[in-house]
N, C-alpha and C. Protein backbone atom coordinates (compact mmCIF):
# COMPACT_ATOMS: atom_id res chain seq x y z
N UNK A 1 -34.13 -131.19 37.69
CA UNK A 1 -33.80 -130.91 39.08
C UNK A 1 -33.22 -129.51 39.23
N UNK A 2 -32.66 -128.76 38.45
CA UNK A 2 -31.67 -127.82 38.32
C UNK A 2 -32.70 -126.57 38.19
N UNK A 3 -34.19 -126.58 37.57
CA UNK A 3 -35.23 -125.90 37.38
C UNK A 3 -35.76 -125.21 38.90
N UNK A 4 -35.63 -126.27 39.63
CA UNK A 4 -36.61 -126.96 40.71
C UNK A 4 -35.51 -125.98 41.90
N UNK A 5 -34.46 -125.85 42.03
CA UNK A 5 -33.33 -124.95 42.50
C UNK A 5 -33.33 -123.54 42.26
N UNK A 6 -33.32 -123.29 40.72
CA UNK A 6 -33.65 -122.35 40.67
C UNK A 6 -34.34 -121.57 41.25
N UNK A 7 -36.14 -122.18 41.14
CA UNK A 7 -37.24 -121.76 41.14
C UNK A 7 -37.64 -121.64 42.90
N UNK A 8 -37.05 -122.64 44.08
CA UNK A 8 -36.38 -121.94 45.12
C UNK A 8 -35.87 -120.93 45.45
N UNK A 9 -34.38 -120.84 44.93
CA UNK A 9 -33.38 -119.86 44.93
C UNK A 9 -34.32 -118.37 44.84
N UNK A 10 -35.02 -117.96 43.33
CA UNK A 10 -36.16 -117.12 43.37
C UNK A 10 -37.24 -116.41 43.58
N UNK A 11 -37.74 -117.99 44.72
CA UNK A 11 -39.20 -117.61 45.79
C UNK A 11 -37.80 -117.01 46.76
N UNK A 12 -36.85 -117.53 47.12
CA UNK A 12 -36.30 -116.72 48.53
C UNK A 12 -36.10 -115.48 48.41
N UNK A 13 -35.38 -115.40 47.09
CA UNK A 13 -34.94 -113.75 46.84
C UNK A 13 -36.53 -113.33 46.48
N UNK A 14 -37.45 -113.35 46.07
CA UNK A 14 -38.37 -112.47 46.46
C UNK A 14 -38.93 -112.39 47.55
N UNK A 15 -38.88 -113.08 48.02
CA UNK A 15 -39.30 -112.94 49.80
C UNK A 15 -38.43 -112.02 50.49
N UNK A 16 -37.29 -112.30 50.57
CA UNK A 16 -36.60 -111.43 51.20
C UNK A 16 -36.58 -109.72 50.42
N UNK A 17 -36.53 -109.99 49.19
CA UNK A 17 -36.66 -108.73 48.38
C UNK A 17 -38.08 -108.01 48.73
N UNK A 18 -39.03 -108.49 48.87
CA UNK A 18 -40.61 -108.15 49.74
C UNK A 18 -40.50 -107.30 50.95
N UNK A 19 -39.51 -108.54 52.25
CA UNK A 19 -39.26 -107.87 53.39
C UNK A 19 -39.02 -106.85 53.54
N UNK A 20 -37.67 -106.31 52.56
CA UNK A 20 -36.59 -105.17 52.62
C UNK A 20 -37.34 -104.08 52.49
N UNK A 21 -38.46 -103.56 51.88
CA UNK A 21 -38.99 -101.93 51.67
C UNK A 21 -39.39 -102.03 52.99
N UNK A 22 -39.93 -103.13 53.95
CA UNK A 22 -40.58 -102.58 55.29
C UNK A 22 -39.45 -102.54 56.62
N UNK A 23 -38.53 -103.04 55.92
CA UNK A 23 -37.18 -102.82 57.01
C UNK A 23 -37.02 -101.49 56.69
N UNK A 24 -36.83 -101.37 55.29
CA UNK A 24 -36.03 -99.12 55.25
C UNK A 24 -37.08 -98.81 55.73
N UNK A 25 -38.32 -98.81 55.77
CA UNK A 25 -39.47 -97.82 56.25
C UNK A 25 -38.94 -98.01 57.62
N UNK A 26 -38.71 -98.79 58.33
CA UNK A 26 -38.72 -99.26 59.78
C UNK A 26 -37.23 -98.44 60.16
N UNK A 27 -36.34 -98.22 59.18
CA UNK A 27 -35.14 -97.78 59.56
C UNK A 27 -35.07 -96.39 59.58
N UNK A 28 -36.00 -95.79 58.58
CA UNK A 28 -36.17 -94.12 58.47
C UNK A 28 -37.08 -93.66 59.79
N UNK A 29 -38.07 -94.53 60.00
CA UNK A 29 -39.25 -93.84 60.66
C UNK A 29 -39.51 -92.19 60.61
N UNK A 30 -40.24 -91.70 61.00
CA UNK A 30 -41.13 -90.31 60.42
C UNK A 30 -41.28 -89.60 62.24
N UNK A 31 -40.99 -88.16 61.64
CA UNK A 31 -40.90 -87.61 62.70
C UNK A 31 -42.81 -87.20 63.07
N UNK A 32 -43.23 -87.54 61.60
CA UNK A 32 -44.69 -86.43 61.76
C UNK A 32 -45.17 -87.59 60.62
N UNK A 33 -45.87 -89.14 60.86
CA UNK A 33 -46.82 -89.90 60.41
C UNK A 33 -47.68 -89.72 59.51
N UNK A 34 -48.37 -88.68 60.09
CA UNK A 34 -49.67 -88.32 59.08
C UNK A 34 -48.78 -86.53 58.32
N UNK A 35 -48.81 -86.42 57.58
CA UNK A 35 -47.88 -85.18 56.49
C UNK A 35 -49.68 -84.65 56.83
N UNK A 36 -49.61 -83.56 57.10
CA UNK A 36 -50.80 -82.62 57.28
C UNK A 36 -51.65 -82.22 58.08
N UNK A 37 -50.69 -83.37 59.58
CA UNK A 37 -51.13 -82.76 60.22
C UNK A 37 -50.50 -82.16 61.47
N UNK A 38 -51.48 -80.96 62.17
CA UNK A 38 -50.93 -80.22 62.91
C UNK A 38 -49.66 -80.26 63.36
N UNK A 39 -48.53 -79.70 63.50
CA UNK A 39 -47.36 -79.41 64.47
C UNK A 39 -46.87 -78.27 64.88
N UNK A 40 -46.18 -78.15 66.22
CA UNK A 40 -46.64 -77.15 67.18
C UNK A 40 -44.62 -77.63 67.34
N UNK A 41 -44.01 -76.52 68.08
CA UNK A 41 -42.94 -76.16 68.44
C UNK A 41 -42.97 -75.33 69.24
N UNK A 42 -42.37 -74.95 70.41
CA UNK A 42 -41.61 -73.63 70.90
C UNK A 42 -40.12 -73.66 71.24
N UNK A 43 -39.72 -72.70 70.96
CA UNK A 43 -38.04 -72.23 71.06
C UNK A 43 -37.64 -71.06 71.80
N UNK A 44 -36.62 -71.10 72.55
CA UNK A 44 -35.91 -72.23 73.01
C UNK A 44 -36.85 -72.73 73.86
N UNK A 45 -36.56 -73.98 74.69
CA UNK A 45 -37.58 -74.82 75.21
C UNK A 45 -36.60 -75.00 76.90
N UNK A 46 -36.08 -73.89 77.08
CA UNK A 46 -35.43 -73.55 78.54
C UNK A 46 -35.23 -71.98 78.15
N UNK A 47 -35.77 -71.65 79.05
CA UNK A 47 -35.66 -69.96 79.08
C UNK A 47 -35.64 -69.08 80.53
N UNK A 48 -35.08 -67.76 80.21
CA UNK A 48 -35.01 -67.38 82.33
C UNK A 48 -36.11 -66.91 81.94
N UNK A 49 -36.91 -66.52 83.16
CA UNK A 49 -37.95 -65.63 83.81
C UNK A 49 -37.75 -64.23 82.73
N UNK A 50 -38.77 -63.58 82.05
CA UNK A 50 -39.04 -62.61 81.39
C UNK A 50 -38.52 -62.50 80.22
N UNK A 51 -37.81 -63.98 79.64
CA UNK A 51 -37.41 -64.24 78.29
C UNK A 51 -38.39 -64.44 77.00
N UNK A 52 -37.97 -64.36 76.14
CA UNK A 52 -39.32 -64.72 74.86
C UNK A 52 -39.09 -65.74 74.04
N UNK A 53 -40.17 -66.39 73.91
CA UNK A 53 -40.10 -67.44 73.43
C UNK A 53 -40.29 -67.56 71.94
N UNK A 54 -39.88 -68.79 71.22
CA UNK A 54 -40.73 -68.53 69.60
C UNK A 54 -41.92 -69.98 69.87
N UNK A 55 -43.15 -69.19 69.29
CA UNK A 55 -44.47 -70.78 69.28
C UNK A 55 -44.31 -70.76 68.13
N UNK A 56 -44.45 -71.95 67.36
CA UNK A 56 -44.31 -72.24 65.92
C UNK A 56 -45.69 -73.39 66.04
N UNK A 57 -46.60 -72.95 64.46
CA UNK A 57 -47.82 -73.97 64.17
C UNK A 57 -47.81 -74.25 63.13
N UNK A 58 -47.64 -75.13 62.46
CA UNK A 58 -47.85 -75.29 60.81
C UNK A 58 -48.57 -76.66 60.50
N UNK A 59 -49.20 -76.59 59.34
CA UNK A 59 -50.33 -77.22 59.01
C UNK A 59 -51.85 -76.86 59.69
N UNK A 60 -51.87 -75.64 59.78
CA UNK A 60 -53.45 -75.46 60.53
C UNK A 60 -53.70 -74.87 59.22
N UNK A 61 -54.99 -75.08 59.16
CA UNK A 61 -56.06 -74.52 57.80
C UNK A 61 -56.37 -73.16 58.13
N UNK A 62 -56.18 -72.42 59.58
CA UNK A 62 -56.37 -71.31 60.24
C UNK A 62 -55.55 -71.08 61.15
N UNK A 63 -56.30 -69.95 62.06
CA UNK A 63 -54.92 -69.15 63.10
C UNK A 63 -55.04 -70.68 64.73
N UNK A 64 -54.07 -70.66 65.06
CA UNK A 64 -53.84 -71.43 65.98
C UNK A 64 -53.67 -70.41 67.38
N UNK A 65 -53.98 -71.40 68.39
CA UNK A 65 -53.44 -70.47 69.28
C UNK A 65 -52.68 -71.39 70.63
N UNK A 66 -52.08 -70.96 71.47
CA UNK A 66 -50.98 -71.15 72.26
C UNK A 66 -51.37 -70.29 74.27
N UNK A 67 -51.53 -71.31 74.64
CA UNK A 67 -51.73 -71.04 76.04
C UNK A 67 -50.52 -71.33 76.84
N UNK A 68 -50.62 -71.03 78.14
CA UNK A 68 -49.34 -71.19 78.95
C UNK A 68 -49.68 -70.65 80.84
N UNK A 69 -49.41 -71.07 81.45
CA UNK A 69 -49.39 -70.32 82.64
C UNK A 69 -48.37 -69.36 82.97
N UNK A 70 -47.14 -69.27 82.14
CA UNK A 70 -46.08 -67.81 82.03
C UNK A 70 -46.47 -67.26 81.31
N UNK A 71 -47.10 -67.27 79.82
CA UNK A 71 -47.01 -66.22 79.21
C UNK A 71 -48.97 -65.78 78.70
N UNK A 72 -49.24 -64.84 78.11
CA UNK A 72 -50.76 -64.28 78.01
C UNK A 72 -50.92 -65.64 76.18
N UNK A 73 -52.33 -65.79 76.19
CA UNK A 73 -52.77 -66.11 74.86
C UNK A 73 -52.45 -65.85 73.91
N UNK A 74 -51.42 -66.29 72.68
CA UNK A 74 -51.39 -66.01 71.78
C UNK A 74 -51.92 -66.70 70.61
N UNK A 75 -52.20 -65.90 69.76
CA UNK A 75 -52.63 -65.92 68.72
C UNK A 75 -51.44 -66.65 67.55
N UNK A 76 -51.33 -67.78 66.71
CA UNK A 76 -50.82 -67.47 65.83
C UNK A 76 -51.22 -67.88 64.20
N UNK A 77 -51.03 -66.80 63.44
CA UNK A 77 -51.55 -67.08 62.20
C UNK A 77 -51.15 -68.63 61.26
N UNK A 78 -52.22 -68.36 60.69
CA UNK A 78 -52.02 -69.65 59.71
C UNK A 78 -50.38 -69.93 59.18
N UNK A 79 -49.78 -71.10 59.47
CA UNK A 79 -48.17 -71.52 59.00
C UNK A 79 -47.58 -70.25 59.83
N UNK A 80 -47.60 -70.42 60.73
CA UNK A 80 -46.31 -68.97 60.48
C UNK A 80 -45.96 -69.24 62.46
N UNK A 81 -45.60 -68.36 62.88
CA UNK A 81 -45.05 -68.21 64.56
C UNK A 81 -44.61 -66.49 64.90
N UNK A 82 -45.23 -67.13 66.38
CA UNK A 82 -45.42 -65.61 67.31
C UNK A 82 -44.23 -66.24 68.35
N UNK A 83 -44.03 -64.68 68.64
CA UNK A 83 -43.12 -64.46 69.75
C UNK A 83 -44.34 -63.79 71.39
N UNK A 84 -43.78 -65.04 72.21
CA UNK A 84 -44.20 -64.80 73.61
C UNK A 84 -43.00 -64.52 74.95
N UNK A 85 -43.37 -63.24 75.74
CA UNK A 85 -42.34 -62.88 76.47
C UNK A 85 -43.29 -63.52 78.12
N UNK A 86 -42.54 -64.50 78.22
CA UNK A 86 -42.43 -65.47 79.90
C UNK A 86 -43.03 -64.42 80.77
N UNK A 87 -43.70 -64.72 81.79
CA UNK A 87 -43.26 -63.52 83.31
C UNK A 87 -42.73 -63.41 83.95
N UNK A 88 -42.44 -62.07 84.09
CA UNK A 88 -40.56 -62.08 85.21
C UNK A 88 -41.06 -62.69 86.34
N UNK A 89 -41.91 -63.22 86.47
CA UNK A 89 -41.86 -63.37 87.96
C UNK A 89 -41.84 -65.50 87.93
N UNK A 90 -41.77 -65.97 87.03
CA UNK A 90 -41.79 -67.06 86.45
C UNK A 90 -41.42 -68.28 87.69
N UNK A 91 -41.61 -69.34 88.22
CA UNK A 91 -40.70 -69.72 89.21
C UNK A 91 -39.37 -70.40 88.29
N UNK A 92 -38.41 -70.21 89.23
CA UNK A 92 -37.25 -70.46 88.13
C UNK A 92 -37.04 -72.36 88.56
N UNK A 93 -36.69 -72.29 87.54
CA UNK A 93 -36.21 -74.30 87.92
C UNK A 93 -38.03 -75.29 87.47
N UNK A 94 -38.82 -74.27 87.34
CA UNK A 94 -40.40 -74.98 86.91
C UNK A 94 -40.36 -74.98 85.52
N UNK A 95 -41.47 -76.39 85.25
CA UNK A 95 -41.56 -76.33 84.10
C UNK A 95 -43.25 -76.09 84.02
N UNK A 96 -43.56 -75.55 82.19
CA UNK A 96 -44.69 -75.18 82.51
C UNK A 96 -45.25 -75.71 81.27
N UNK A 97 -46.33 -76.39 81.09
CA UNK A 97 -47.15 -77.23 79.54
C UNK A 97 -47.70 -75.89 79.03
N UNK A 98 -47.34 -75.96 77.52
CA UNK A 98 -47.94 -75.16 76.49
C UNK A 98 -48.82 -75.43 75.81
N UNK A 99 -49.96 -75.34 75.83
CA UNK A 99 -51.12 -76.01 75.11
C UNK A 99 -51.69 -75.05 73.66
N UNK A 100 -51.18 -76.24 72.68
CA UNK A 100 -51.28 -75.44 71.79
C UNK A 100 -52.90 -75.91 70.77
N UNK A 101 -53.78 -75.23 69.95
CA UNK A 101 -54.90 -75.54 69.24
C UNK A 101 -55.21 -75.75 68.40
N UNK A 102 -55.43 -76.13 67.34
CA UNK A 102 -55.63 -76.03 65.78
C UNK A 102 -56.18 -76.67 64.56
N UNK A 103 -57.21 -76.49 64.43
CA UNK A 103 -58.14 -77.28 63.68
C UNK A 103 -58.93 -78.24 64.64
N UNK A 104 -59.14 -78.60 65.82
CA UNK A 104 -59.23 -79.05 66.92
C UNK A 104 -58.84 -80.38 67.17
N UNK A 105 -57.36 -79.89 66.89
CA UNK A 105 -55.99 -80.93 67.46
C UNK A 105 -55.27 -79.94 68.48
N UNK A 106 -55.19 -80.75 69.43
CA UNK A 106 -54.56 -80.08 70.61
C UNK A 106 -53.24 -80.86 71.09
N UNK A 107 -51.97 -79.91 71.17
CA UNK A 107 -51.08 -80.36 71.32
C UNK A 107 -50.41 -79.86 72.46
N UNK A 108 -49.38 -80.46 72.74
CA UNK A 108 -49.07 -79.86 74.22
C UNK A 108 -47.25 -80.06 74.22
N UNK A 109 -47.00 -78.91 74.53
CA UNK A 109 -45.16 -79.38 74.96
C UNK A 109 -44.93 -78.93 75.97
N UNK A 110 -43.55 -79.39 77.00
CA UNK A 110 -43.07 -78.26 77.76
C UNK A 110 -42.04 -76.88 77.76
N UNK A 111 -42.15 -75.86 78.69
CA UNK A 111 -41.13 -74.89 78.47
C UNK A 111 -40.69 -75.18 80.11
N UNK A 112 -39.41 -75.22 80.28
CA UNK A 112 -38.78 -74.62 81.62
C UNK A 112 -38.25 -73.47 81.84
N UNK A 113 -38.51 -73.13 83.26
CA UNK A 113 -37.67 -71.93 83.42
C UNK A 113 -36.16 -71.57 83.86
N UNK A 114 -35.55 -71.60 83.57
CA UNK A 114 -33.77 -71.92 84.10
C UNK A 114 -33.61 -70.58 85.15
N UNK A 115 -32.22 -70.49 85.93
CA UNK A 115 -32.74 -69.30 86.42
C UNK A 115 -31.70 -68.46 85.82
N UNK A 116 -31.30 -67.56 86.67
CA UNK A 116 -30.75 -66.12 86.45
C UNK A 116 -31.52 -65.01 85.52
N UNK A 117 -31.27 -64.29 85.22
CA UNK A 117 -31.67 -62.81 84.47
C UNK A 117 -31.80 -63.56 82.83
N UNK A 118 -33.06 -62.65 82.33
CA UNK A 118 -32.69 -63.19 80.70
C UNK A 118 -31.41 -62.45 80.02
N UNK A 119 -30.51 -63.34 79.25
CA UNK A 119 -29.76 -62.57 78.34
C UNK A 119 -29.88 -62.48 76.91
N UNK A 120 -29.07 -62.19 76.01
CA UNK A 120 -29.08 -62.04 74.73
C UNK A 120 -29.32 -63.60 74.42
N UNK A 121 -28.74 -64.27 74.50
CA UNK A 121 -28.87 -66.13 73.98
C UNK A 121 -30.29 -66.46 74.60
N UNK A 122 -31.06 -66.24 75.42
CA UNK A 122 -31.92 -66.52 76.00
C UNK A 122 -33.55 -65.83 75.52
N UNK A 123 -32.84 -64.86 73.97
CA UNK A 123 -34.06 -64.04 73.35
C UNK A 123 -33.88 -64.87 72.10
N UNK A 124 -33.21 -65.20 71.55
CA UNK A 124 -32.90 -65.58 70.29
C UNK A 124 -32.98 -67.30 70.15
N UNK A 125 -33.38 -67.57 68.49
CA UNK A 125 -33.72 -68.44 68.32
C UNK A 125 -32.82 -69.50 67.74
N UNK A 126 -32.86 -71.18 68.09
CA UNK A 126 -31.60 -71.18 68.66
C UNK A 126 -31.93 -72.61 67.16
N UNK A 127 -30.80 -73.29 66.22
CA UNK A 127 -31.10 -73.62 64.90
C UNK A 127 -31.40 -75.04 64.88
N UNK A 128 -31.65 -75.37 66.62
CA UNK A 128 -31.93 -77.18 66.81
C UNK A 128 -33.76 -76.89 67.33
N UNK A 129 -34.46 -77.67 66.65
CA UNK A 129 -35.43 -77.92 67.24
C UNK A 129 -35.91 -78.48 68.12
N UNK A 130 -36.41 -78.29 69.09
CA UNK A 130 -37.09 -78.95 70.20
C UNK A 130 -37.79 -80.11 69.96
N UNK A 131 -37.52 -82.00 71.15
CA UNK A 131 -38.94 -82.45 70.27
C UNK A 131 -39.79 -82.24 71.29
N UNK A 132 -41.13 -82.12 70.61
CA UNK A 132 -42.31 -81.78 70.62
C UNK A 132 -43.30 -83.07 70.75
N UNK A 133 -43.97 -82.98 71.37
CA UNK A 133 -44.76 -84.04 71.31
C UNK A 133 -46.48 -83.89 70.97
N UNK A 134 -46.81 -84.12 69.73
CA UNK A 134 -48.46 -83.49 69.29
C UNK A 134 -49.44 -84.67 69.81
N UNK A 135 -50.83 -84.03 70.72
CA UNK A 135 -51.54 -85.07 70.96
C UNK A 135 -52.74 -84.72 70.05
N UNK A 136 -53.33 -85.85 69.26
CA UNK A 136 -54.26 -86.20 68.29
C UNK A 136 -55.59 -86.75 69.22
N UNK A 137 -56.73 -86.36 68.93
CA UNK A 137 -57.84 -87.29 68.77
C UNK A 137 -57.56 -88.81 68.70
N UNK A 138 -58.14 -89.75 69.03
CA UNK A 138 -57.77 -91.03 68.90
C UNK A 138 -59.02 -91.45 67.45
N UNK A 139 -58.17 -91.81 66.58
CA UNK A 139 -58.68 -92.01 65.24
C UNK A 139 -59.16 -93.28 65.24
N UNK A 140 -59.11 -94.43 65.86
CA UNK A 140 -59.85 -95.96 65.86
C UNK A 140 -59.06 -96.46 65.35
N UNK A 141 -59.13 -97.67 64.57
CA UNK A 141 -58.00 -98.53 64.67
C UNK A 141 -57.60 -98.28 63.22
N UNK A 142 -56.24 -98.43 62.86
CA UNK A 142 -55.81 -98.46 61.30
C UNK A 142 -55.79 -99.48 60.58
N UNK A 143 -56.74 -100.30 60.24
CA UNK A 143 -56.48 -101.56 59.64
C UNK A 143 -55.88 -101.25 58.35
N UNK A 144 -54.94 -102.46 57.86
CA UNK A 144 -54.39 -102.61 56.65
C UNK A 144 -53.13 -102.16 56.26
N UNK A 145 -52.60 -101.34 57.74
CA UNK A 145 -51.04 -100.74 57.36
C UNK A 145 -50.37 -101.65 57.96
N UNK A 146 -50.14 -102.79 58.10
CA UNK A 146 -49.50 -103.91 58.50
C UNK A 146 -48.63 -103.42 59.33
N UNK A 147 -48.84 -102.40 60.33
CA UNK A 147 -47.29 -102.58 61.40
C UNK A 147 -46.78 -101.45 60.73
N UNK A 148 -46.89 -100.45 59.43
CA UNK A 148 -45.91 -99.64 59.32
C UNK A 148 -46.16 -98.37 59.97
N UNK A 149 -46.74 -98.13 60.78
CA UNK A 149 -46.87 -97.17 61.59
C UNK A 149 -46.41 -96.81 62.89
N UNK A 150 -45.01 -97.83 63.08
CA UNK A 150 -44.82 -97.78 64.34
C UNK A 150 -44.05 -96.98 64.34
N UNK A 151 -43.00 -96.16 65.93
CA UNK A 151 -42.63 -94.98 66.43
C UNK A 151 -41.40 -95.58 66.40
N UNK A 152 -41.27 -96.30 66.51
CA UNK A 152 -39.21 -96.43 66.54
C UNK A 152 -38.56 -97.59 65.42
N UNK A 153 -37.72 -97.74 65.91
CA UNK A 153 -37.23 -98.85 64.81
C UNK A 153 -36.68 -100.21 66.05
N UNK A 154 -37.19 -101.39 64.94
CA UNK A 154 -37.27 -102.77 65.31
C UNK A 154 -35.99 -103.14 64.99
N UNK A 155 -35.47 -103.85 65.92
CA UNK A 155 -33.89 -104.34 65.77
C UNK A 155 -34.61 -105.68 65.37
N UNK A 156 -35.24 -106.20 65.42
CA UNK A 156 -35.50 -107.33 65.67
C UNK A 156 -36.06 -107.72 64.16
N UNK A 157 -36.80 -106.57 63.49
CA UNK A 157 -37.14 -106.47 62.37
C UNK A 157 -36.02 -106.25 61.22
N UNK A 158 -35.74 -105.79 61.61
CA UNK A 158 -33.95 -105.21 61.02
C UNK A 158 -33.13 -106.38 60.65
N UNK A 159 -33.00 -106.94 61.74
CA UNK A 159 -32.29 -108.14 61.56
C UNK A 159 -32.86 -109.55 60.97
N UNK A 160 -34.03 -109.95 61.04
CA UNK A 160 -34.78 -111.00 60.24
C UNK A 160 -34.63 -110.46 58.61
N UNK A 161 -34.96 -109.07 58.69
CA UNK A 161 -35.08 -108.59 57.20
C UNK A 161 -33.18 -108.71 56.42
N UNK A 162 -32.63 -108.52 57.28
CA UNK A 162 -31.12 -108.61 56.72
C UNK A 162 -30.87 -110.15 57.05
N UNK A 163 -31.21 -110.28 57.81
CA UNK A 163 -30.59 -112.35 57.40
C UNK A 163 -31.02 -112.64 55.97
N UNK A 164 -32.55 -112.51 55.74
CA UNK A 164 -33.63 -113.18 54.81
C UNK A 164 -32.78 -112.99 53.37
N UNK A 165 -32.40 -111.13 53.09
CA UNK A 165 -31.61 -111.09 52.46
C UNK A 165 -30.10 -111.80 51.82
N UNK A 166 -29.82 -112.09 53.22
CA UNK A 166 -28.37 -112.94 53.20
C UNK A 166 -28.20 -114.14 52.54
N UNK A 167 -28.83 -114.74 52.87
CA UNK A 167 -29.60 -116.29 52.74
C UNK A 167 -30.40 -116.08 51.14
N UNK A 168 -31.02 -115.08 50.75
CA UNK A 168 -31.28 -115.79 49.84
C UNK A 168 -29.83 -114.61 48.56
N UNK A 169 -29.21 -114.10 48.42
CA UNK A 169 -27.91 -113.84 48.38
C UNK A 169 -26.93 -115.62 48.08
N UNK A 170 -27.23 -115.36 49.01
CA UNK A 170 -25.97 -116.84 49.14
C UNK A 170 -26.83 -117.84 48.80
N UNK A 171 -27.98 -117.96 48.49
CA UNK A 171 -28.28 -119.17 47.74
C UNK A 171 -28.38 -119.21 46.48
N UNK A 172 -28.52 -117.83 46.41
CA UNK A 172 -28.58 -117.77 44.32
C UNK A 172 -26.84 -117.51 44.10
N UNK A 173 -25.98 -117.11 44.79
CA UNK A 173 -24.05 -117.59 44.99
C UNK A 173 -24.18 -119.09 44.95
N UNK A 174 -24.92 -119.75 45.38
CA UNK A 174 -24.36 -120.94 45.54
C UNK A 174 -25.13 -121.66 44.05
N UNK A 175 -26.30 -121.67 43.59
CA UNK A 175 -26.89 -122.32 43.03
C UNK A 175 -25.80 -121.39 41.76
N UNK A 176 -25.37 -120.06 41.15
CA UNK A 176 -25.30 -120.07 40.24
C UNK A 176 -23.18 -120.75 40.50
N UNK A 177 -23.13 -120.70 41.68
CA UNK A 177 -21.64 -121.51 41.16
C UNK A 177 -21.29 -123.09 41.07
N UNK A 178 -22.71 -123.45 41.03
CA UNK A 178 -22.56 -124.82 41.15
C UNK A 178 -23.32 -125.15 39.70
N UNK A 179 -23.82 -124.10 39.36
CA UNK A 179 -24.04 -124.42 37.91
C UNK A 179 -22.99 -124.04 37.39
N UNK A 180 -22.18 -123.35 36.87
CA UNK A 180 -20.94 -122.77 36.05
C UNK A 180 -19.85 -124.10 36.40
N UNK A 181 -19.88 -124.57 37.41
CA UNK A 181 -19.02 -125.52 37.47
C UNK A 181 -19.32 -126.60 37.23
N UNK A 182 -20.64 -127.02 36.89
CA UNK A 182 -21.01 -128.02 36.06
C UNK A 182 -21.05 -127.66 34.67
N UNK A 183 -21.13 -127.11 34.28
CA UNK A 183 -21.11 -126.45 32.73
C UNK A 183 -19.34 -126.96 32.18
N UNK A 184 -18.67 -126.74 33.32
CA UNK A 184 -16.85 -126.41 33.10
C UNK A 184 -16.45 -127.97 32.77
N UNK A 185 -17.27 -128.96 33.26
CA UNK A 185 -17.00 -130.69 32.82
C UNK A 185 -17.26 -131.23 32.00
């Protein structure tokens, strides 16, 4: 009978020990899913009228480029980022989509325009990143990644995965102190 407990106690803790790598995946989540592909930035991501911006592209196999209704076409080389200067004449308080290109993934963020005159803080690049949001081709369906591809984290997942743990914790506590204390008679 004492086998038969065990061998319980063991299916739980591997079950729950199973759960747990897809709870941390679920707890880290990923800012950028697929590692290779395209991402696009601009900085700062509020700027006055005739300020410059930084476009940032990395992961293009080539030069990317960066559209805007404030500022002219730029060009930017493979991994790397260009500086774009807004138009003074910008409307202030608007925001304006940056459409960025590359490898033919097209991504898009916004810039606003804040108002008053540009100043010194308003040229320079500022050490928090903007988020960005990259739009992909629609790739069809992902079979076989069971759910680990999702965008946020599951409380709900979180918490089944930390009970499961608990429970089987406290059943191999319980099964091994109820053996030691039969051993002690």
């Amino acid at each position: 009978m004492g086998a038969i407990r065990i061998a319980s106690v063991a299916l739980i803790g591997a079950g729950a020990l199973a759960l747990a790598p897809s709870t941390a995946v679920a707890a880290n989540g990923s800012a950028n899913a697929n590692p290779g592909t395209p991402a696009f930035s601009v900085t700062p991501s509020v700027i006055a009228p005739g300020g410059q911006v930084t476009l940032n592209a990395t992961n293009c196999s080539g030069d990317a480029t960066a559209t805007s209704g404030v500022f002219n076409t730029v060009t930017i080389p493979k991994d790397s980022s260009r500086n774009a200067t807004v138009d003074s004449d910008a409307k202030r308080g608007a925001s304006y989509t940056v459409t960025f290109n590359c490898d033919g993934v097209r991504g898009t963020t916004q810039l606003t325009i804040a108002g008053g005159s540009p100043t010194a803080s308003s040229t320079t690049r500022p050490t928090v990143s903007p988020t960005v949001r990259t739009t992909t081709p629609p790739l069809g369906v992902r079979g076989g990644l069971g759910g680990s591809t999702g965008d946020g984290l599951d409380v709900v997942e979180l918490a089944v995965g930390a009970a499961l743990i608990a429970v089987a914790g406290g059943g191999a506590f319980y099964v091994l102190r109820r053996r030691s204390a039969g051993r002690q008679h």
